[in-house]
Protein backbone atom coordinates (compact mmCIF):
# COMPACT_ATOMS: atom_id res chain seq x y z
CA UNK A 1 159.25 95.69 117.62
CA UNK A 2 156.62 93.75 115.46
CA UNK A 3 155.15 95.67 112.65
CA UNK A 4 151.62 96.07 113.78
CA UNK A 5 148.92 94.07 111.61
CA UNK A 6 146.71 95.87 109.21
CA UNK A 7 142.93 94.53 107.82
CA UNK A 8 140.78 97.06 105.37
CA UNK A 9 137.07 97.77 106.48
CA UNK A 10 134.17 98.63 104.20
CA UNK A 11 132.82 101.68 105.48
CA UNK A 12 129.66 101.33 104.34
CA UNK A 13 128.77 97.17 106.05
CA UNK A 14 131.75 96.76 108.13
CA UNK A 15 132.91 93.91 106.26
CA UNK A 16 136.79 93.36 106.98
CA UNK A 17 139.55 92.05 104.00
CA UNK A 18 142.71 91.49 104.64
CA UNK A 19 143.89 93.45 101.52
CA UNK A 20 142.37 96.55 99.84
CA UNK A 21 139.96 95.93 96.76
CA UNK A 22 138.29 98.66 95.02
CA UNK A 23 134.98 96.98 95.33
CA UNK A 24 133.48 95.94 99.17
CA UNK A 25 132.78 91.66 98.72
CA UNK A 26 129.90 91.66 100.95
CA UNK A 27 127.74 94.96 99.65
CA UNK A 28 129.62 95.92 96.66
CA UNK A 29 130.57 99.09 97.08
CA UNK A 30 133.13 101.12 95.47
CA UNK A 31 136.18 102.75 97.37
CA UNK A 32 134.74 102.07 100.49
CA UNK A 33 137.17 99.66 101.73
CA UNK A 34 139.45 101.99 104.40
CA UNK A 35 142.80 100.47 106.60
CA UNK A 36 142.63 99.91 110.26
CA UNK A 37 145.05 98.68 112.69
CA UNK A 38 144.65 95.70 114.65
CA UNK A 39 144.32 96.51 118.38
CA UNK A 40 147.61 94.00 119.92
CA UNK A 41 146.49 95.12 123.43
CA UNK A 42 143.79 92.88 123.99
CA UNK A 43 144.68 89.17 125.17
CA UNK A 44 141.78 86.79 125.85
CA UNK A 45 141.26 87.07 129.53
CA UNK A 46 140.65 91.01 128.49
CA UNK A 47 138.70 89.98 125.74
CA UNK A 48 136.56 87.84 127.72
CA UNK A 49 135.73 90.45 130.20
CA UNK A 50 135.75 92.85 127.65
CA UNK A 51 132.68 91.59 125.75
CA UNK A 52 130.20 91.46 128.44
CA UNK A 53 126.40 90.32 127.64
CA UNK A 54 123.95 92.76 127.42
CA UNK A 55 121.47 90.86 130.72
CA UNK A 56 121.77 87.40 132.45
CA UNK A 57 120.99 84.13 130.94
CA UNK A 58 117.41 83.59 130.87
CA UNK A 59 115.90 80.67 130.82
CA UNK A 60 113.78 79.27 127.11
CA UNK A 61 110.46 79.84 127.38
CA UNK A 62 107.61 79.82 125.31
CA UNK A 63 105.93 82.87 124.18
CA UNK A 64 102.50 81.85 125.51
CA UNK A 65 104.26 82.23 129.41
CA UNK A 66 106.24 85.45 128.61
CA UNK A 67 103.42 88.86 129.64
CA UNK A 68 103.54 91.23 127.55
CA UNK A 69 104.09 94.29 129.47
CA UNK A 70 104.04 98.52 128.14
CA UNK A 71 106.86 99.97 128.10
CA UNK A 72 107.13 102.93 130.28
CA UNK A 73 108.01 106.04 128.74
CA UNK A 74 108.90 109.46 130.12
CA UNK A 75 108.35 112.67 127.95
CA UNK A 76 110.97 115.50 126.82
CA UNK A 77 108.97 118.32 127.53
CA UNK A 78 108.75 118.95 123.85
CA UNK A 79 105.88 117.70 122.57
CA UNK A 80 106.44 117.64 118.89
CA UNK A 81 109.57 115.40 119.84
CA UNK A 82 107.88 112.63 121.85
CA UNK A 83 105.23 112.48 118.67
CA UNK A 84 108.51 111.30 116.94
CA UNK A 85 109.66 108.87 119.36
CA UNK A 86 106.79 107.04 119.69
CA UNK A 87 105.18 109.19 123.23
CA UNK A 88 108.71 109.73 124.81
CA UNK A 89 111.71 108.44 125.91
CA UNK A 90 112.15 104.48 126.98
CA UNK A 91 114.53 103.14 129.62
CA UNK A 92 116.92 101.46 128.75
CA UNK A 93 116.67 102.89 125.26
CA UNK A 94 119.32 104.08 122.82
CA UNK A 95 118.61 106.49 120.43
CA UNK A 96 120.46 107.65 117.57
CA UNK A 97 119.87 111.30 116.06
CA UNK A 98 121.55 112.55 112.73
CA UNK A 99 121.25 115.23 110.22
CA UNK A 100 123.75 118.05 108.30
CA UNK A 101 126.24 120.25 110.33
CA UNK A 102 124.31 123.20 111.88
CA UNK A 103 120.56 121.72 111.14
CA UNK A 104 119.91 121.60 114.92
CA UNK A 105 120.88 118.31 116.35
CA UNK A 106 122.67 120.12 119.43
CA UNK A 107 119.94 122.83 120.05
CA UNK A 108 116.82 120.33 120.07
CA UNK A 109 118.77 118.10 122.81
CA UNK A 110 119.58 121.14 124.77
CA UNK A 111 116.13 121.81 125.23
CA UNK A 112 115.24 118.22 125.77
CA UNK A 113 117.83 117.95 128.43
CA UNK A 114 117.15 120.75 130.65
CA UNK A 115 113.41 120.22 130.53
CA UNK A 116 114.14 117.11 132.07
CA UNK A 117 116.75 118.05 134.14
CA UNK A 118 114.36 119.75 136.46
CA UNK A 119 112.51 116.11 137.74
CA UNK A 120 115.35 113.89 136.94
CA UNK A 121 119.07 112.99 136.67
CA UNK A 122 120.46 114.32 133.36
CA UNK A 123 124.07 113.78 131.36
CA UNK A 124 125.41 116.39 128.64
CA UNK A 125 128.61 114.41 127.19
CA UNK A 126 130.26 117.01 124.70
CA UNK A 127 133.02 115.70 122.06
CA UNK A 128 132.75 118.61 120.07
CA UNK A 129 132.60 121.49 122.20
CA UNK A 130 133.64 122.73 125.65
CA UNK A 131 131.46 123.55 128.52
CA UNK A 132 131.69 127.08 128.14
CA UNK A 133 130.55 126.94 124.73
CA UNK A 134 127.31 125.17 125.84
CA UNK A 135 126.66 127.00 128.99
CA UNK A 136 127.33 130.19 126.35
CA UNK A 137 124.30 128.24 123.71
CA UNK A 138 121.92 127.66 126.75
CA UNK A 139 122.61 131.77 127.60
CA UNK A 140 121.36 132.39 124.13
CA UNK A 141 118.43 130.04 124.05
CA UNK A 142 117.27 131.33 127.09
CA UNK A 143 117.23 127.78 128.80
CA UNK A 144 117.18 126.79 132.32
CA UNK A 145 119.68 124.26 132.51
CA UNK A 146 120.90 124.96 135.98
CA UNK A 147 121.00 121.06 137.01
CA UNK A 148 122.02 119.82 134.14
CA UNK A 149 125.70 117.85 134.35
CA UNK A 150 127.81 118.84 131.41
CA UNK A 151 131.18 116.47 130.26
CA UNK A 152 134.09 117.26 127.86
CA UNK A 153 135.40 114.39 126.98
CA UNK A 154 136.33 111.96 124.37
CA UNK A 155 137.54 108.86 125.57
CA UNK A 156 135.20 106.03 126.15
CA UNK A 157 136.04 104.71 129.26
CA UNK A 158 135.94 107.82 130.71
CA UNK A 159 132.14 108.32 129.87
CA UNK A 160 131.87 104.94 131.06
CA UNK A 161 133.29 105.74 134.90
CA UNK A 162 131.72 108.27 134.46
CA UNK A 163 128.19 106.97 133.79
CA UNK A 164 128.94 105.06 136.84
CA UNK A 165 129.69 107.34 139.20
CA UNK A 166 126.62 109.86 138.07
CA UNK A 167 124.15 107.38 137.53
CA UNK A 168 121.67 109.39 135.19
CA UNK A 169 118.40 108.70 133.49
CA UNK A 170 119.19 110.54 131.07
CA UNK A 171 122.58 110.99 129.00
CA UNK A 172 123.54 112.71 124.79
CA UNK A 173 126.47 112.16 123.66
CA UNK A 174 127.68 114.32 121.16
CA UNK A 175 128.65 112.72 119.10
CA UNK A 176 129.35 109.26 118.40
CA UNK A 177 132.14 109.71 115.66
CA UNK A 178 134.38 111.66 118.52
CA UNK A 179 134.73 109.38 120.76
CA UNK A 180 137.44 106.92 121.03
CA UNK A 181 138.80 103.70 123.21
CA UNK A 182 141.97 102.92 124.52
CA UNK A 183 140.95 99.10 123.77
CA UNK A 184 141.51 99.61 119.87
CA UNK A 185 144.63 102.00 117.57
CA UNK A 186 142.53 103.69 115.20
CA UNK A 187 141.75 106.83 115.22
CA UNK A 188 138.36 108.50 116.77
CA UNK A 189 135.32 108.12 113.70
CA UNK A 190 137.09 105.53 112.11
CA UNK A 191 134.86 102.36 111.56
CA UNK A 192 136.41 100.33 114.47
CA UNK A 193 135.88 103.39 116.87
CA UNK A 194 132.17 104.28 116.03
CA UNK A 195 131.07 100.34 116.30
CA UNK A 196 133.06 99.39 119.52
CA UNK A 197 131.98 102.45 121.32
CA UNK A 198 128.49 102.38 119.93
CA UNK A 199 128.91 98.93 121.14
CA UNK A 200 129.85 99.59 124.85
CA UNK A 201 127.57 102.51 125.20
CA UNK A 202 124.56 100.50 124.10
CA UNK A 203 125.83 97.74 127.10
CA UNK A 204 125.51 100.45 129.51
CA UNK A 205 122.39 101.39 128.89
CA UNK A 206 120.79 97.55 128.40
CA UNK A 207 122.24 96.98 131.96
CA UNK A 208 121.68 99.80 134.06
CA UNK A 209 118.85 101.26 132.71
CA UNK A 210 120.41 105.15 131.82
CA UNK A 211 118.38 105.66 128.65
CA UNK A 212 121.44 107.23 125.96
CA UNK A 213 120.46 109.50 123.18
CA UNK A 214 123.61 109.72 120.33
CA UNK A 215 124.26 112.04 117.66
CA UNK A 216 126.01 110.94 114.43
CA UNK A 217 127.62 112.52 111.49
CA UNK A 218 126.40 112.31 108.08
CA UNK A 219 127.99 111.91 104.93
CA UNK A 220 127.39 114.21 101.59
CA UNK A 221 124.50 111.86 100.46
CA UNK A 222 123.35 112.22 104.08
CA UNK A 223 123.24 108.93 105.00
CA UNK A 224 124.44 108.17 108.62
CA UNK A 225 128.33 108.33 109.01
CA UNK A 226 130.30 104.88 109.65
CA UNK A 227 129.26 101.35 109.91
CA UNK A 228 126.07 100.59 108.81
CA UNK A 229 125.34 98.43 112.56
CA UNK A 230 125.62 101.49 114.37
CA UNK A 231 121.96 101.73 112.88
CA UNK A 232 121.42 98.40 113.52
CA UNK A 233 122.30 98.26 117.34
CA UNK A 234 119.98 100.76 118.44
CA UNK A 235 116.19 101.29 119.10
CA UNK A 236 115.37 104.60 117.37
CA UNK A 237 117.19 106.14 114.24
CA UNK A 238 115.81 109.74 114.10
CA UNK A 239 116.70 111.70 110.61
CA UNK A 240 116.81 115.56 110.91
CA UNK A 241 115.66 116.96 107.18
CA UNK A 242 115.01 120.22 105.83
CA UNK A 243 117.37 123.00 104.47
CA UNK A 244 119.73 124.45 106.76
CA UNK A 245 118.90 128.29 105.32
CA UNK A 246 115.00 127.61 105.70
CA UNK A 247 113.46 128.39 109.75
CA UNK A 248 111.76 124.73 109.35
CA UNK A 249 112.75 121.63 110.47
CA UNK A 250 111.54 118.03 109.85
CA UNK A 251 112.55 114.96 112.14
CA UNK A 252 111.79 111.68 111.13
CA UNK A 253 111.69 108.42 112.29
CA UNK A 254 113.20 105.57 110.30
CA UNK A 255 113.08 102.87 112.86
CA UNK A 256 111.22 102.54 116.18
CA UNK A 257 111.58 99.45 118.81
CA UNK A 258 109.11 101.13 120.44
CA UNK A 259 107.00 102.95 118.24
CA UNK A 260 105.81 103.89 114.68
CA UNK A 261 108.39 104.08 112.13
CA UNK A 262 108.22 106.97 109.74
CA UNK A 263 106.13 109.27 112.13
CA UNK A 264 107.13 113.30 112.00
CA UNK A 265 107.64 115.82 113.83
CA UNK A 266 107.86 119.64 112.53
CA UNK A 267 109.63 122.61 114.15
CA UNK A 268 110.28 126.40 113.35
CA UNK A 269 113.74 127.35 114.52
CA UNK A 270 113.44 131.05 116.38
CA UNK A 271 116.02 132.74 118.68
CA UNK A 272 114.87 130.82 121.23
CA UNK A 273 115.72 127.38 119.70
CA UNK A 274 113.53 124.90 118.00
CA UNK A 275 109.58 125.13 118.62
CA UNK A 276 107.27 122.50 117.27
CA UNK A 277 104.34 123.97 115.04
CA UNK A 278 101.08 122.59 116.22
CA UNK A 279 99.15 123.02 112.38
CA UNK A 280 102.05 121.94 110.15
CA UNK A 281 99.63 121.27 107.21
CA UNK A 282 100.02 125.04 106.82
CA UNK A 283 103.75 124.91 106.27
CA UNK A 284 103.39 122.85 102.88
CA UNK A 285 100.45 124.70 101.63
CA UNK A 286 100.77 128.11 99.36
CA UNK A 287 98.99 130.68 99.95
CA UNK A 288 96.93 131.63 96.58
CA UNK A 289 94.40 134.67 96.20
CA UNK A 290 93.50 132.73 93.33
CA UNK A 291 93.64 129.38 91.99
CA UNK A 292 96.94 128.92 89.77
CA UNK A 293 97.54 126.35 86.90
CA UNK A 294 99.76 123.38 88.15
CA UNK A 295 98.68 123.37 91.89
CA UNK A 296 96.97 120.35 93.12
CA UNK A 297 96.90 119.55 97.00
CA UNK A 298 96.86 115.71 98.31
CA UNK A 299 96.58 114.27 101.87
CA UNK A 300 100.08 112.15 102.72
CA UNK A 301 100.53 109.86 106.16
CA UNK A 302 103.40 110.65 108.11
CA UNK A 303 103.46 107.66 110.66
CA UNK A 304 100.05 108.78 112.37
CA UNK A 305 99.37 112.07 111.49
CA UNK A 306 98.33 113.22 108.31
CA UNK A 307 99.51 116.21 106.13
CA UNK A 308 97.88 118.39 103.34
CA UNK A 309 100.78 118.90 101.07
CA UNK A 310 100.82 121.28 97.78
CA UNK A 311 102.13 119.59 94.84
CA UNK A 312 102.95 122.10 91.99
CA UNK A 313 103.53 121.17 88.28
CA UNK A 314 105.15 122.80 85.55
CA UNK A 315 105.07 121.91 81.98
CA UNK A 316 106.70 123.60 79.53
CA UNK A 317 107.71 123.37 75.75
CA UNK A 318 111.05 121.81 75.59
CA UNK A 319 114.17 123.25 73.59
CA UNK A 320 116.28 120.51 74.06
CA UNK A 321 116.12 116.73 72.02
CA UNK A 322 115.37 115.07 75.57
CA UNK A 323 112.82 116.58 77.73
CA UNK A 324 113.92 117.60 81.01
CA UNK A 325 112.37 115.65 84.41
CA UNK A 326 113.04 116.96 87.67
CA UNK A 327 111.41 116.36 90.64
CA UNK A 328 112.33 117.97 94.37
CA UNK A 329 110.43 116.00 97.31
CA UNK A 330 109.17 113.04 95.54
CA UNK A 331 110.53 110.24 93.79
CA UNK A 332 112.07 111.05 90.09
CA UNK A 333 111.87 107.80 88.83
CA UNK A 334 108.17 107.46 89.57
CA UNK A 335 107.30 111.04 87.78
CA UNK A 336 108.65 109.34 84.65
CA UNK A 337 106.59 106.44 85.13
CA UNK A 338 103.29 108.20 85.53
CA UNK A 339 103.73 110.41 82.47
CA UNK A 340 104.30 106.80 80.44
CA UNK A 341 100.86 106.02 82.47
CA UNK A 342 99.35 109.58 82.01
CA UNK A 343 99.71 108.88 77.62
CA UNK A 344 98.72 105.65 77.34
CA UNK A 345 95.85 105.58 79.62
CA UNK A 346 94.49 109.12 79.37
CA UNK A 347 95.80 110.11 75.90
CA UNK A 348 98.01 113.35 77.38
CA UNK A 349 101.37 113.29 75.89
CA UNK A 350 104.49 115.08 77.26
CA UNK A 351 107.64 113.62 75.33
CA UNK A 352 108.34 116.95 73.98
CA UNK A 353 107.64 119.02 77.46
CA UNK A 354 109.97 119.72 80.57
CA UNK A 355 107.88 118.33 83.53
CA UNK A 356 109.26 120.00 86.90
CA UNK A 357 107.57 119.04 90.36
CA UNK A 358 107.83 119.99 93.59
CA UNK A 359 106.21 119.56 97.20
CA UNK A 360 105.95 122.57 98.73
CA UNK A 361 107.82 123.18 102.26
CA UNK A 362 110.98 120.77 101.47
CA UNK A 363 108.76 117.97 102.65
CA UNK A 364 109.82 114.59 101.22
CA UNK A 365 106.89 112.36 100.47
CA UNK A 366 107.89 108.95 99.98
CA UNK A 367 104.30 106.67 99.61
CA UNK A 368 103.12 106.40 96.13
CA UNK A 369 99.84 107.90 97.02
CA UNK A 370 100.91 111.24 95.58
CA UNK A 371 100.66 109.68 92.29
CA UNK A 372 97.03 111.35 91.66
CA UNK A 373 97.90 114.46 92.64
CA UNK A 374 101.13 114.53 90.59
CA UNK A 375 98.92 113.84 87.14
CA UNK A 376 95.95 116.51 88.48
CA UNK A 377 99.36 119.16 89.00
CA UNK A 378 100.60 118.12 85.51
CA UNK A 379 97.35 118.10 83.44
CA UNK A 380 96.26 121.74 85.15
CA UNK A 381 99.71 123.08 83.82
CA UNK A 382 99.59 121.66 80.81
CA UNK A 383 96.25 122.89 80.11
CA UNK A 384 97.14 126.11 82.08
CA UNK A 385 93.78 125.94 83.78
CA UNK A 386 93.29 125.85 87.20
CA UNK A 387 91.80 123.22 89.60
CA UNK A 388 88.26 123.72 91.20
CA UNK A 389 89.19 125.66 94.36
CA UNK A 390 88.45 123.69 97.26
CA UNK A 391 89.58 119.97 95.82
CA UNK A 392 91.88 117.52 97.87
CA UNK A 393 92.81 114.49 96.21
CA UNK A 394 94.86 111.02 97.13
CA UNK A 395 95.64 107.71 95.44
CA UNK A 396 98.10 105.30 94.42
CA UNK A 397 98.57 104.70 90.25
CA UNK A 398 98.97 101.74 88.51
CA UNK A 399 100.79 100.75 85.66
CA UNK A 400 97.30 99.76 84.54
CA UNK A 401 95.74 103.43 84.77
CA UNK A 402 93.93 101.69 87.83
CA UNK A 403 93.88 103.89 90.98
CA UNK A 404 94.48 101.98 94.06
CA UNK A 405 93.37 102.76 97.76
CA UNK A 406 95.86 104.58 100.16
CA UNK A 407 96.04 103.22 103.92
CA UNK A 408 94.19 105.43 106.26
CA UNK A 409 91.53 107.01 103.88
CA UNK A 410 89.31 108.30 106.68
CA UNK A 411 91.47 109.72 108.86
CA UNK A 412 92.81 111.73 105.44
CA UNK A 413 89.52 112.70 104.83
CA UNK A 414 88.61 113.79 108.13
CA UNK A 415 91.62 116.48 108.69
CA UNK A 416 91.14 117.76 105.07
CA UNK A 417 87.57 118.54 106.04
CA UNK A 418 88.86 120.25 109.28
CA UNK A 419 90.99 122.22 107.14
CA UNK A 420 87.40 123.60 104.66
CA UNK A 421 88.35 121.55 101.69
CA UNK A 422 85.13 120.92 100.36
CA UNK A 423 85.72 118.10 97.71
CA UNK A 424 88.09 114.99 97.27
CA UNK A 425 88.93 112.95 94.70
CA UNK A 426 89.69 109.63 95.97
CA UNK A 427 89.99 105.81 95.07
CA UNK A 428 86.70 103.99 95.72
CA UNK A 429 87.79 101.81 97.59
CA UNK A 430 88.59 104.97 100.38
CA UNK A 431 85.32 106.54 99.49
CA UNK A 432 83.47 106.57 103.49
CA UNK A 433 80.28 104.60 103.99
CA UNK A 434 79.02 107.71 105.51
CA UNK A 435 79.08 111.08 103.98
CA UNK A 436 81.97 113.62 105.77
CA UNK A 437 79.74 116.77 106.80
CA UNK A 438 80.61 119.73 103.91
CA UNK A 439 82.32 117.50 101.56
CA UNK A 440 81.82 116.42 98.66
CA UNK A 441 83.48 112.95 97.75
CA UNK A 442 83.99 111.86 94.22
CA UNK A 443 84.99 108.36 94.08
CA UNK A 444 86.67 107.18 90.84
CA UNK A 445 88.52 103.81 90.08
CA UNK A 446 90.82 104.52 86.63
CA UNK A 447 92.55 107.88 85.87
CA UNK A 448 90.75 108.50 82.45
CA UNK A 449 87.63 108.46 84.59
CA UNK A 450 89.40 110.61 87.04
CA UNK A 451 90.19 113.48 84.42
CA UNK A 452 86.16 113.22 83.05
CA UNK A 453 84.79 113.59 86.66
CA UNK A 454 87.70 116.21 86.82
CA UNK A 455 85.94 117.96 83.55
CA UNK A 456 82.49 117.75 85.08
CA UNK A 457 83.66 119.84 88.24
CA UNK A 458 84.83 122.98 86.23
């Protein structure tokens, strides 16, 4: 019997060696480079029928002759989730959902599912748990699921026939890294598995239509288990985020075929499952009898909604010969850049203080327009003196002490006056041609003039 042929696969690109290396060629990674056996059972007849094409040949045309039609989309029933997907599901679309063990991946599909399983043709396809065990979840959630079409099963072409024979609209599996196919050796989640399955699933639903919503591991960093093309391959990557102790729960787009990428969606997990909160501005903001030293709140832009978020600040003496910088919910690198910005441009010094920040809620802001309200947060600690109750502030700043204009200034401005904040501090160039009705706008264009105007307002 011939010794069956080996080839090493990064983990993290997919690139294949034919011997191991401690460092990935292609993406150069460490220790990422994993063996997989070479599938013998596939000669080229099988190979050609194998790899199918996702639709017929089309003729070339130019892109003046091609209409541009909408694409038709059909809602969950949970409202907070179609704001994340762009207005609802596509079909034809493949969707891929990930987050930690136990954060709610499961639950928030249940729901989906049988709220659509009352109008149209729905597919539960469990790898990690048995129908009893779901029918048992949907007992406890209180969920009318009594159409909905529940599978235990691993093996690809099973789901395949399987998808076949049921036609839905609708199918999850759960998840991606169980399944395996008799085509390929390896076993289930290894790199080989996850893309040739992801692969053949993503066929199924180009050619027939069934729109397929998959749920993938993540690793300790909690970046998206297996090959990085399994990302790649399909329309919507949706990130579950928040702390698994913690009744709130952020989803997040990071890529949209069909909609806005980095849009959000907030939910409260109760007995009943996963419930979206309709005013999620007040999950990031602290409730204060009175003002406190180190609290500044900004406006950020999750996709198209806006959020008030509380940044707080803390500044204290240092014991140690380097100064401590931490920072939970924005970026830590940054914070160390502004305080370089916040001496040389404004004269404050921290070298010999530990500067902790943090966005209240576990929300992650990511745009550098939270750079004002960082240096407000840090300067009102530091000080140990309050801001003027009532302020809201945004802008990006640079290296230059200049403060630069955020995207989407009036629509920022406009739900922090819905909320009664009565002043902002913004960049000029955001400041609205027309004044916001009981607001007060202060417009200011470097941060030392920001601080003076900031001095004025006490």
């Amino acid at each position: 019997m011939a010794k069956p042929r080996t080839s090493f696969v990064c983990s993290d690109c997919g690139a294949v060696a034919s011997r191991w290396t401690g460092q990935c060629g292609d993406c150069k990674s460490w220790n990422t480079m994993t063996e997989q056996v070479e599938s013998q059972g596939l000669n080229r007849m099988s190979q050609a029928t194998h790899h199918k094409a996702l639709a017929q040949t089309a003729p070339v045309l130019s892109l003046a002759d091609i209409e541009a039609i909408d694409v038709p989309r059909f809602g969950t029933g949970i409202e907070e989730f179609d704001r994340v997907l762009g207005g609802g599901l596509v079909a034809g679309g493949v969707v891929l959902i990930g987050g930690d063990p136990g954060i709610g991946k499961s639950t928030l599909l249940l729901q989906a599912l049988a709220n659509l399983a009352a109008t149209r043709n729905t597919l539960y396809v469990s790898g990690e748990e048995s129908g009893a065990q779901i029918a048992l979840r949907a007992r406890r959630l209180q969920v009318e699921a009594r159409d909905l079409k529940l599978q235990a099963e691993i093996q690809l072409e099973k789901i395949l026939g399987t998808l076949a024979d049921v036609k839905p609209e609708v199918a999850v599996i759960d998840s991606i890294q169980t399944l395996y196919s008799d085509a390929l050796t390896s076993a289930p989640g290894s790199v080989s598995q996850v893309r040739e399955c992801a692969a053949q699933l993503t066929r199924v639903a180009k050619q027939t239509g069934v729109t397929i919503i998959l749920v993938g591991h993540v690793t300790k960093e909690g970046a998206l288990a297996g090959p990085r093309v399994l990302e790649h391959i399909v329309d919507t990557v949706l990130y579950f985020e928040g702390d698994t102790q913690s009744s709130f729960r952020l989803v997040r787009a990071i890529k949209n075929r069909f909609g806005a990428v980095n849009e959000l969606g907030v939910f409260a997990m109760t007995e009943k499952g996963l419930k979206g909160v309709s005013n999620p501005s007040a999950l990031f903001l602290s409730q204060h009898d009175n003002q406190v030293p180190g609290s500044c709140v900004m406006v950020t832009q999750e996709g198209t909604r806006p959020l008030l978020v509380e940044v707080q600040a803390l500044v204290d003496a240092s014991h140690l010969p380097n100064a401590r910088r931490l920072s939970v919910g924005l970026e830590q690198n940054r914070l160390a850049m502004l305080l370089a910005v916040l001496h040389r441009h404004a004269g404050i010094a921290a070298f010999d203080q530990d500067v902790f920040i943090n966005a209240v809620g576990g929300v992650k802001i990511a745009e550098p327009a939270a750079d004002l309200a960082v240096l407000l947060a840090i300067n009102s600690s530091m000080r140990n003196k309050p801001l003027p109750r009532g302020l809201v502030v945004f802008g990006e700043v640079g290296l230059a002490g200049e403060i630069r204009p955020a995207p989407r200034g009036q629509e920022r401005l406009r739900e922090a006056a819905k909320l009664g904040f009565s002043i902002a501090m913004v960049p000029k160039a955001n400041a609205p041609k027309q004044n916001i009705e009981g607001m007060t706008i202060v417009a200011v264009e470097r941060i030392d003039e920001a601080f003076s105007k900031l001095r004025e307002l006490d």
